[in-house]
PDB file of N, CA and C in Angstrom:
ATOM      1  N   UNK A   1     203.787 138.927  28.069  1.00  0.00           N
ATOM      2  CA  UNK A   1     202.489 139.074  28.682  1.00  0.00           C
ATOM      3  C   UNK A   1     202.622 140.062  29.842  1.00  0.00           C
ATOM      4  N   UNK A   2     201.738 140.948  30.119  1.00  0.00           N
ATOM      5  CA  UNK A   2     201.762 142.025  31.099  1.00  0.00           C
ATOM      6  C   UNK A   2     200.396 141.847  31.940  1.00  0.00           C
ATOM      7  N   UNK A   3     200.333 141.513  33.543  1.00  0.00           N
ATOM      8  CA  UNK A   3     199.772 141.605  34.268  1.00  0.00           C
ATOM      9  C   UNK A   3     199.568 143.034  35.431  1.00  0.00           C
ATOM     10  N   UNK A   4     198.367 143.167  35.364  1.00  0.00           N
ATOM     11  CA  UNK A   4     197.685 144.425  36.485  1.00  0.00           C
ATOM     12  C   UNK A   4     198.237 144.213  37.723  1.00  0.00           C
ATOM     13  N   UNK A   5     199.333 144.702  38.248  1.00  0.00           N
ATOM     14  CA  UNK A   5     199.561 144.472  39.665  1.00  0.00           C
ATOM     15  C   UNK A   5     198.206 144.446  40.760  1.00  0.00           C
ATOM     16  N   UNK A   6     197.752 143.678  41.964  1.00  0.00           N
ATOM     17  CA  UNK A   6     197.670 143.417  42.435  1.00  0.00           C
ATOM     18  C   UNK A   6     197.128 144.213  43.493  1.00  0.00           C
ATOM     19  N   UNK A   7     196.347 144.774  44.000  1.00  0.00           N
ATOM     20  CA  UNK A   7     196.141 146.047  44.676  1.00  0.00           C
ATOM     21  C   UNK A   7     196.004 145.734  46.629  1.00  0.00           C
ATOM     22  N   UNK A   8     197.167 145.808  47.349  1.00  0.00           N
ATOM     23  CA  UNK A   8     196.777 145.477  48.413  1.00  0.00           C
ATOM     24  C   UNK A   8     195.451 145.836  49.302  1.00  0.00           C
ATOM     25  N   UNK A   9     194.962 145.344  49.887  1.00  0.00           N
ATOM     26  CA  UNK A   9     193.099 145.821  50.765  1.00  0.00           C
ATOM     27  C   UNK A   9     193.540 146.114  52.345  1.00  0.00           C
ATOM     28  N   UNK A  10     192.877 146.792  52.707  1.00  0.00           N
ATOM     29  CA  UNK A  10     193.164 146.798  54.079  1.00  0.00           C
ATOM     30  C   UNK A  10     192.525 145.930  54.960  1.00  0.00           C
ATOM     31  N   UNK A  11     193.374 144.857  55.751  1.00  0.00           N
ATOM     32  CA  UNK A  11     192.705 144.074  56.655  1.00  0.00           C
ATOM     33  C   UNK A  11     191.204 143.968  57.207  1.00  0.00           C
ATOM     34  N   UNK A  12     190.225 143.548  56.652  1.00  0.00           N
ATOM     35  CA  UNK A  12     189.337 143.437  57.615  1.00  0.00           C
ATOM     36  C   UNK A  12     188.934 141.971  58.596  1.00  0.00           C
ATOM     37  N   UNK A  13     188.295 142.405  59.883  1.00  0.00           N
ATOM     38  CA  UNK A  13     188.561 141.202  60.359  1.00  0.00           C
ATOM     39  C   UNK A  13     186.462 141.068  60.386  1.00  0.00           C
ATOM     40  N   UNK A  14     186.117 140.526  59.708  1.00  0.00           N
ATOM     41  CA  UNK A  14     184.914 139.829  59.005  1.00  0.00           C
ATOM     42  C   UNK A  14     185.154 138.811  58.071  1.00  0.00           C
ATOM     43  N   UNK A  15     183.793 137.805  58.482  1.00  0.00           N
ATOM     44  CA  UNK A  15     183.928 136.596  57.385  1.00  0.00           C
ATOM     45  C   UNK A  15     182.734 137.146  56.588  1.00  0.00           C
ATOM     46  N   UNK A  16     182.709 136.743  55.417  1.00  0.00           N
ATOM     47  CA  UNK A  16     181.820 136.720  53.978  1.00  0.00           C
ATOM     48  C   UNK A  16     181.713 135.710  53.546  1.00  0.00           C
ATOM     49  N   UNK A  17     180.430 135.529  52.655  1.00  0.00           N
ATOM     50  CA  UNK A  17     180.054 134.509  51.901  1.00  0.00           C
ATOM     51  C   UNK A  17     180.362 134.436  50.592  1.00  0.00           C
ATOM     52  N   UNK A  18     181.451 133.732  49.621  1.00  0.00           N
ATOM     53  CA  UNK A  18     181.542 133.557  48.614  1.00  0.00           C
ATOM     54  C   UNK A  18     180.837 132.702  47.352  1.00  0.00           C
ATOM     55  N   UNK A  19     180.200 133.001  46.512  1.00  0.00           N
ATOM     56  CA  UNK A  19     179.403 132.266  45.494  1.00  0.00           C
ATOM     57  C   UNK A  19     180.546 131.582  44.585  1.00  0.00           C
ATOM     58  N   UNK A  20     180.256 131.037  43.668  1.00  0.00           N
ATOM     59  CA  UNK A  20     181.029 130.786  42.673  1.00  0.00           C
ATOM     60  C   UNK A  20     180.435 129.658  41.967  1.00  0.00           C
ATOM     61  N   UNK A  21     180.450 130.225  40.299  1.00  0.00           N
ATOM     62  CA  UNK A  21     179.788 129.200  39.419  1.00  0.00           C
ATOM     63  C   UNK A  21     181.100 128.380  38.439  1.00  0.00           C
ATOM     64  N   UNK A  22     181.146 127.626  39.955  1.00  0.00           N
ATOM     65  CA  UNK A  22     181.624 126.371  39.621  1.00  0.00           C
ATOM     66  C   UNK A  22     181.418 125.618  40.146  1.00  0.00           C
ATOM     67  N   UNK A  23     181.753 123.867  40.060  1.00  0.00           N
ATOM     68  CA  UNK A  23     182.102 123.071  41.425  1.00  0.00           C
ATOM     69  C   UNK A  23     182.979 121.656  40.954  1.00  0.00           C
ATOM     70  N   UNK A  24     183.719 121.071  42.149  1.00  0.00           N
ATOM     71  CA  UNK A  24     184.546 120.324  41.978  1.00  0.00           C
ATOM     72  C   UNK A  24     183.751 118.755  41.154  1.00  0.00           C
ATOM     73  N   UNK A  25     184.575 118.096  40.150  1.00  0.00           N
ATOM     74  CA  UNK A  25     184.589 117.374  39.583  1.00  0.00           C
ATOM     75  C   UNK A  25     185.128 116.390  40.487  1.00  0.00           C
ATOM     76  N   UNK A  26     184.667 114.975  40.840  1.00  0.00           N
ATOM     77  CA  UNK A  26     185.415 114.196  42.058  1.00  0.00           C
ATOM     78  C   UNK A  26     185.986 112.925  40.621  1.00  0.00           C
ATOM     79  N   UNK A  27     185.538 112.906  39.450  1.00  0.00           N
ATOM     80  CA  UNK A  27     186.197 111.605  39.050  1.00  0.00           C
ATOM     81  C   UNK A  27     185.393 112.228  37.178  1.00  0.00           C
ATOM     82  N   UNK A  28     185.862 111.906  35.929  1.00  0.00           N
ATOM     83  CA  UNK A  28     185.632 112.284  34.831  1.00  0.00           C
ATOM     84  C   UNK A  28     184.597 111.105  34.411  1.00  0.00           C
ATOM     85  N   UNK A  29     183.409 112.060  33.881  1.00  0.00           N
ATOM     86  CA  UNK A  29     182.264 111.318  33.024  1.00  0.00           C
ATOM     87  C   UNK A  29     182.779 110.634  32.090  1.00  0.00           C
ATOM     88  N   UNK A  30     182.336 109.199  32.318  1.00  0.00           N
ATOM     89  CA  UNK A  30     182.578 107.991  30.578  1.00  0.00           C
ATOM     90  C   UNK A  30     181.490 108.089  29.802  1.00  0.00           C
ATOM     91  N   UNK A  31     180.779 109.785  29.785  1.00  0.00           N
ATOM     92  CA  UNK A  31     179.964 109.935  28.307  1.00  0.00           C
ATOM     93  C   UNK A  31     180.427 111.525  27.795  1.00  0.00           C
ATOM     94  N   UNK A  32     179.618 111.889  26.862  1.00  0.00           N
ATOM     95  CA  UNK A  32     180.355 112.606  26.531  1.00  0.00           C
ATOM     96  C   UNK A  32     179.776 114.484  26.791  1.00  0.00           C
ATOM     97  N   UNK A  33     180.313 115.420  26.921  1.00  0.00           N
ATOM     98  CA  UNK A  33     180.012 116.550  27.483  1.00  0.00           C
ATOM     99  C   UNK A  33     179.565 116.885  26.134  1.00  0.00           C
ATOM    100  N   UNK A  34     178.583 118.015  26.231  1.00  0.00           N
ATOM    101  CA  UNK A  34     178.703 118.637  25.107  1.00  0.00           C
ATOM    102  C   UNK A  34     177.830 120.076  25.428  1.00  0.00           C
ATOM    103  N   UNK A  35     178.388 120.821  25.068  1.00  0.00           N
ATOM    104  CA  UNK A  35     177.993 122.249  24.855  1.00  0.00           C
ATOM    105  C   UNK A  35     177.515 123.096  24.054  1.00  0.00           C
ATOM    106  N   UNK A  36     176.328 124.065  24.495  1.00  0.00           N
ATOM    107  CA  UNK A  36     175.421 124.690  23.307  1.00  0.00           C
ATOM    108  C   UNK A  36     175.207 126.051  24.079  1.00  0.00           C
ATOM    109  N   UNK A  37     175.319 126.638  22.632  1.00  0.00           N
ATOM    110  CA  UNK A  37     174.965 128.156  22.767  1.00  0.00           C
ATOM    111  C   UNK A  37     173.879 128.602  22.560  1.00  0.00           C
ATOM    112  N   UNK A  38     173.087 128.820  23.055  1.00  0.00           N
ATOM    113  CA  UNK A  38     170.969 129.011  22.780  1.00  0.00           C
ATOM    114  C   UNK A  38     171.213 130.155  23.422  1.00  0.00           C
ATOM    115  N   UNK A  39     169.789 130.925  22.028  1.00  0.00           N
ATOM    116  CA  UNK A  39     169.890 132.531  22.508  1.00  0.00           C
ATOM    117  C   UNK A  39     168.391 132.216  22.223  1.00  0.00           C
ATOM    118  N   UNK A  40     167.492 132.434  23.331  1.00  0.00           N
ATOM    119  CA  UNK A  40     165.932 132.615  23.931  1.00  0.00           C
ATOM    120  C   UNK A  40     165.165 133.576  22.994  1.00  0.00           C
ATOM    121  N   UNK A  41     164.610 133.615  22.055  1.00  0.00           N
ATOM    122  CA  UNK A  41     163.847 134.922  21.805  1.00  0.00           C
ATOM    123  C   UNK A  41     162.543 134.919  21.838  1.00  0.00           C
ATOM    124  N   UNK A  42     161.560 135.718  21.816  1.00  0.00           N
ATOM    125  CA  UNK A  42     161.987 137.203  22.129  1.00  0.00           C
ATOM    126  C   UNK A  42     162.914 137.378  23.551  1.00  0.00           C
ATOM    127  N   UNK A  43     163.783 138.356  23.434  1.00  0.00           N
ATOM    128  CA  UNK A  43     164.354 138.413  24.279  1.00  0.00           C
ATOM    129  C   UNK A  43     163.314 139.172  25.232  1.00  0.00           C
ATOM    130  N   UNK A  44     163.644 137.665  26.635  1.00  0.00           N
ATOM    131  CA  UNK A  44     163.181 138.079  28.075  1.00  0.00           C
ATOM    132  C   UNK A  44     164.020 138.416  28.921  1.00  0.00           C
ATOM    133  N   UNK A  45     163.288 139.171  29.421  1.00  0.00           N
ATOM    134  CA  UNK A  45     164.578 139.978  30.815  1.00  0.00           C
ATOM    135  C   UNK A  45     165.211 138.771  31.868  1.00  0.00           C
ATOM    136  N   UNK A  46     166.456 138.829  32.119  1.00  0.00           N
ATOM    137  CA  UNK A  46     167.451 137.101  32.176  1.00  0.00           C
ATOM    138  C   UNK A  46     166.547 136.238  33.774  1.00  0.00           C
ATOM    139  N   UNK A  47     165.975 137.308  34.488  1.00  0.00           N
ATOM    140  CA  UNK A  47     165.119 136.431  35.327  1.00  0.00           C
ATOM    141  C   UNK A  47     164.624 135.354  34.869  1.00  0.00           C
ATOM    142  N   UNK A  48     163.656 135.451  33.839  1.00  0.00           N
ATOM    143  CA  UNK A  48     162.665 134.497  32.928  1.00  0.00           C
ATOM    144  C   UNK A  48     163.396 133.416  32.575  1.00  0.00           C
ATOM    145  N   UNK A  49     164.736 133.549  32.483  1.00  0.00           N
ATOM    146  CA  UNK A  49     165.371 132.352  31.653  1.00  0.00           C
ATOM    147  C   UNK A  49     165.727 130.997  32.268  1.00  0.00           C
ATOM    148  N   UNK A  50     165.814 131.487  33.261  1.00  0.00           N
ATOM    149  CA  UNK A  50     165.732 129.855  34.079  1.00  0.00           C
ATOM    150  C   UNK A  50     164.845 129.105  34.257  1.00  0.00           C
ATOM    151  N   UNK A  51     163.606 130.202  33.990  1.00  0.00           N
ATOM    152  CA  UNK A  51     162.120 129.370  34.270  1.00  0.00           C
ATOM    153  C   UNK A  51     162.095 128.932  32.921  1.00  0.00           C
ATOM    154  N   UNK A  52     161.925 129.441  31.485  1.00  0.00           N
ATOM    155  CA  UNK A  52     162.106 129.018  30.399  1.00  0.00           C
ATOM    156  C   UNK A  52     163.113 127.620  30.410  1.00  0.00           C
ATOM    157  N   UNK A  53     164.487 127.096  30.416  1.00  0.00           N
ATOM    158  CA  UNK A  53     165.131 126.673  30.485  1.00  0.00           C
ATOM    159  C   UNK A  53     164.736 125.208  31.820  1.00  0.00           C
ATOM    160  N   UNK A  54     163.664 125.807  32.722  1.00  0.00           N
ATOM    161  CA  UNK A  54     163.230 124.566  33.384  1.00  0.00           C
ATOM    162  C   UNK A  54     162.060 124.246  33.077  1.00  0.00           C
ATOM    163  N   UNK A  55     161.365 124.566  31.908  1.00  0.00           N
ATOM    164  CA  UNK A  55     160.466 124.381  31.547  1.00  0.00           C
ATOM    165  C   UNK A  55     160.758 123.532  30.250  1.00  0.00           C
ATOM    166  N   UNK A  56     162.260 123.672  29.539  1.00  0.00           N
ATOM    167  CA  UNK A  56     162.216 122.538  28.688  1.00  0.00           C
ATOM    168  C   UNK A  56     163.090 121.702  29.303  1.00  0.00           C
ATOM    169  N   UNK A  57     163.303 121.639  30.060  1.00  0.00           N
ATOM    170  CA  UNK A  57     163.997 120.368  30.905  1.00  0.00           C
ATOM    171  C   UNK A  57     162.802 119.360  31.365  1.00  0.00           C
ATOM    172  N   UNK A  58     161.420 120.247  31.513  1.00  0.00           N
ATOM    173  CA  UNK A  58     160.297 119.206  31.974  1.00  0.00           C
ATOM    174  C   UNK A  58     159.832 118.482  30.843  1.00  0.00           C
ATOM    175  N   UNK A  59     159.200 119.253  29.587  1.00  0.00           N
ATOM    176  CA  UNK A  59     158.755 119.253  28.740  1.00  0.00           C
ATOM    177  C   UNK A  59     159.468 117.932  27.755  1.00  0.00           C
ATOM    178  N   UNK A  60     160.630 117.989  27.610  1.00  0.00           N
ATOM    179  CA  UNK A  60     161.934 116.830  27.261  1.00  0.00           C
ATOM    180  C   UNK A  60     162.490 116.213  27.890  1.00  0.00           C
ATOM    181  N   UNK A  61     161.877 115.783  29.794  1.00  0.00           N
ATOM    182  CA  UNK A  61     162.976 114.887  30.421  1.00  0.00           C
ATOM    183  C   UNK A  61     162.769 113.511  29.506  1.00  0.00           C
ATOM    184  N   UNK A  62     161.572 112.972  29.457  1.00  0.00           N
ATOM    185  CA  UNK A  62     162.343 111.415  29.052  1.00  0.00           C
ATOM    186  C   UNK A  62     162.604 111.484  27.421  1.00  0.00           C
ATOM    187  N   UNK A  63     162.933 112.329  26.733  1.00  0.00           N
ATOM    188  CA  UNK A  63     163.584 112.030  25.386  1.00  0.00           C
ATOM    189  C   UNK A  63     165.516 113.177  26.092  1.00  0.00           C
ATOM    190  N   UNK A  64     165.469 113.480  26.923  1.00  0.00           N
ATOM    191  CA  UNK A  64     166.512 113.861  27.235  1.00  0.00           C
ATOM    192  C   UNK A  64     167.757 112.793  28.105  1.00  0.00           C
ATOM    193  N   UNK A  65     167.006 111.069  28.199  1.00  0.00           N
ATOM    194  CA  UNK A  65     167.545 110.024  28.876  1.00  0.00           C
ATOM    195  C   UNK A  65     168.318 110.852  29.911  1.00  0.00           C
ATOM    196  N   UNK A  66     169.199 110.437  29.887  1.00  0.00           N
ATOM    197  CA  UNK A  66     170.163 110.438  31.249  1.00  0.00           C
ATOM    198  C   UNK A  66     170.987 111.411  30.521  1.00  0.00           C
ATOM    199  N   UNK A  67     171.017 112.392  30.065  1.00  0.00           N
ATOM    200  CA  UNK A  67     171.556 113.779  30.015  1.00  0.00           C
ATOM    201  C   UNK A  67     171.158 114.201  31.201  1.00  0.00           C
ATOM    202  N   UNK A  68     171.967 115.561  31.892  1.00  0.00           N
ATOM    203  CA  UNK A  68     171.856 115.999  32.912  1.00  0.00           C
ATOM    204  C   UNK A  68     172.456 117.454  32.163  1.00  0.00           C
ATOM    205  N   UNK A  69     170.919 118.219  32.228  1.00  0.00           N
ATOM    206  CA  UNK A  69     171.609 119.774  31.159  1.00  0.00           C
ATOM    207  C   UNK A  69     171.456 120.660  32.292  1.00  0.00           C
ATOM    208  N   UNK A  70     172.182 121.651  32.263  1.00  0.00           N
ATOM    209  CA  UNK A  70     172.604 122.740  33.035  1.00  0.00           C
ATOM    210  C   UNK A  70     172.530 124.029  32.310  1.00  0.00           C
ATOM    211  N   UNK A  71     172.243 125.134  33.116  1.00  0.00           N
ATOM    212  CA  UNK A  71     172.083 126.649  32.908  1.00  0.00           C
ATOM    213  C   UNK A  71     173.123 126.847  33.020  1.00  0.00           C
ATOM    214  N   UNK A  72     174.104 127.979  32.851  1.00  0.00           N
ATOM    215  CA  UNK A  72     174.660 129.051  32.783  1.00  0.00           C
ATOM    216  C   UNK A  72     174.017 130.199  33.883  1.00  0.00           C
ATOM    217  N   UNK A  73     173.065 130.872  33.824  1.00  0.00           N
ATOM    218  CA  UNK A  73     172.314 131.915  34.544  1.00  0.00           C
ATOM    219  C   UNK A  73     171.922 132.809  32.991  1.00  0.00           C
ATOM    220  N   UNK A  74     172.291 132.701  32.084  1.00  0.00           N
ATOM    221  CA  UNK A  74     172.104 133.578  30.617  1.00  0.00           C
ATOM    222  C   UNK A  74     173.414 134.661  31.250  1.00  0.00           C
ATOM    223  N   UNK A  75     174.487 134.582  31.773  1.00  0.00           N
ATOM    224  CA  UNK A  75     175.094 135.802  32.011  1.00  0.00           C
ATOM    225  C   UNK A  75     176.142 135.712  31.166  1.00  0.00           C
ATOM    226  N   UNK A  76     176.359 135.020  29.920  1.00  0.00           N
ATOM    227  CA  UNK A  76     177.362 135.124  29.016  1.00  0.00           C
ATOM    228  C   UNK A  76     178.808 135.239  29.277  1.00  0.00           C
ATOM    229  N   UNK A  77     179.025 133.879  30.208  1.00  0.00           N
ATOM    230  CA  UNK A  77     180.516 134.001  30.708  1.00  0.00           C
ATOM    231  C   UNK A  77     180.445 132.553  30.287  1.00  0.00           C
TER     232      UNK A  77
END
């Protein structure tokens, strides 16, 4: 396996705000995860998709029981 060395930065002395789409798990769900790949069409420009996507979260909360579904952002990672 071959890794990209590492590119040193030059010191700056500023703080920044980091995002990150993740977050810590404190203890593992006793149901079960499950994951789906949904592709929206017609395709809307990826703004729209969260509103789409909270619009069937309204539309299906109580046949969705105690599922707790989550976005992605549509950014295909």
């Amino acid at each position: 396996m071959e890794f990209t060395p590492v590119v040193k930065r030059p010191s700056v002395d500023r703080s920044i705000k980091v995002r990150t789409n993740f977050f810590e798990l404190l203890s593992m769900p006793t149901n079960n995860i499950i994951h789906y790949d949904v592709s929206i069409t017609p395709e809307v420009p990826p703004r729209f998709n969260m509103k789409i996507f909270e619009s069937f979260v309204e539309k299906y909360r109580e046949s969705l029981g105690n599922a707790k579904p989550v976005f992605d952002d549509g950014d295909g990672y």
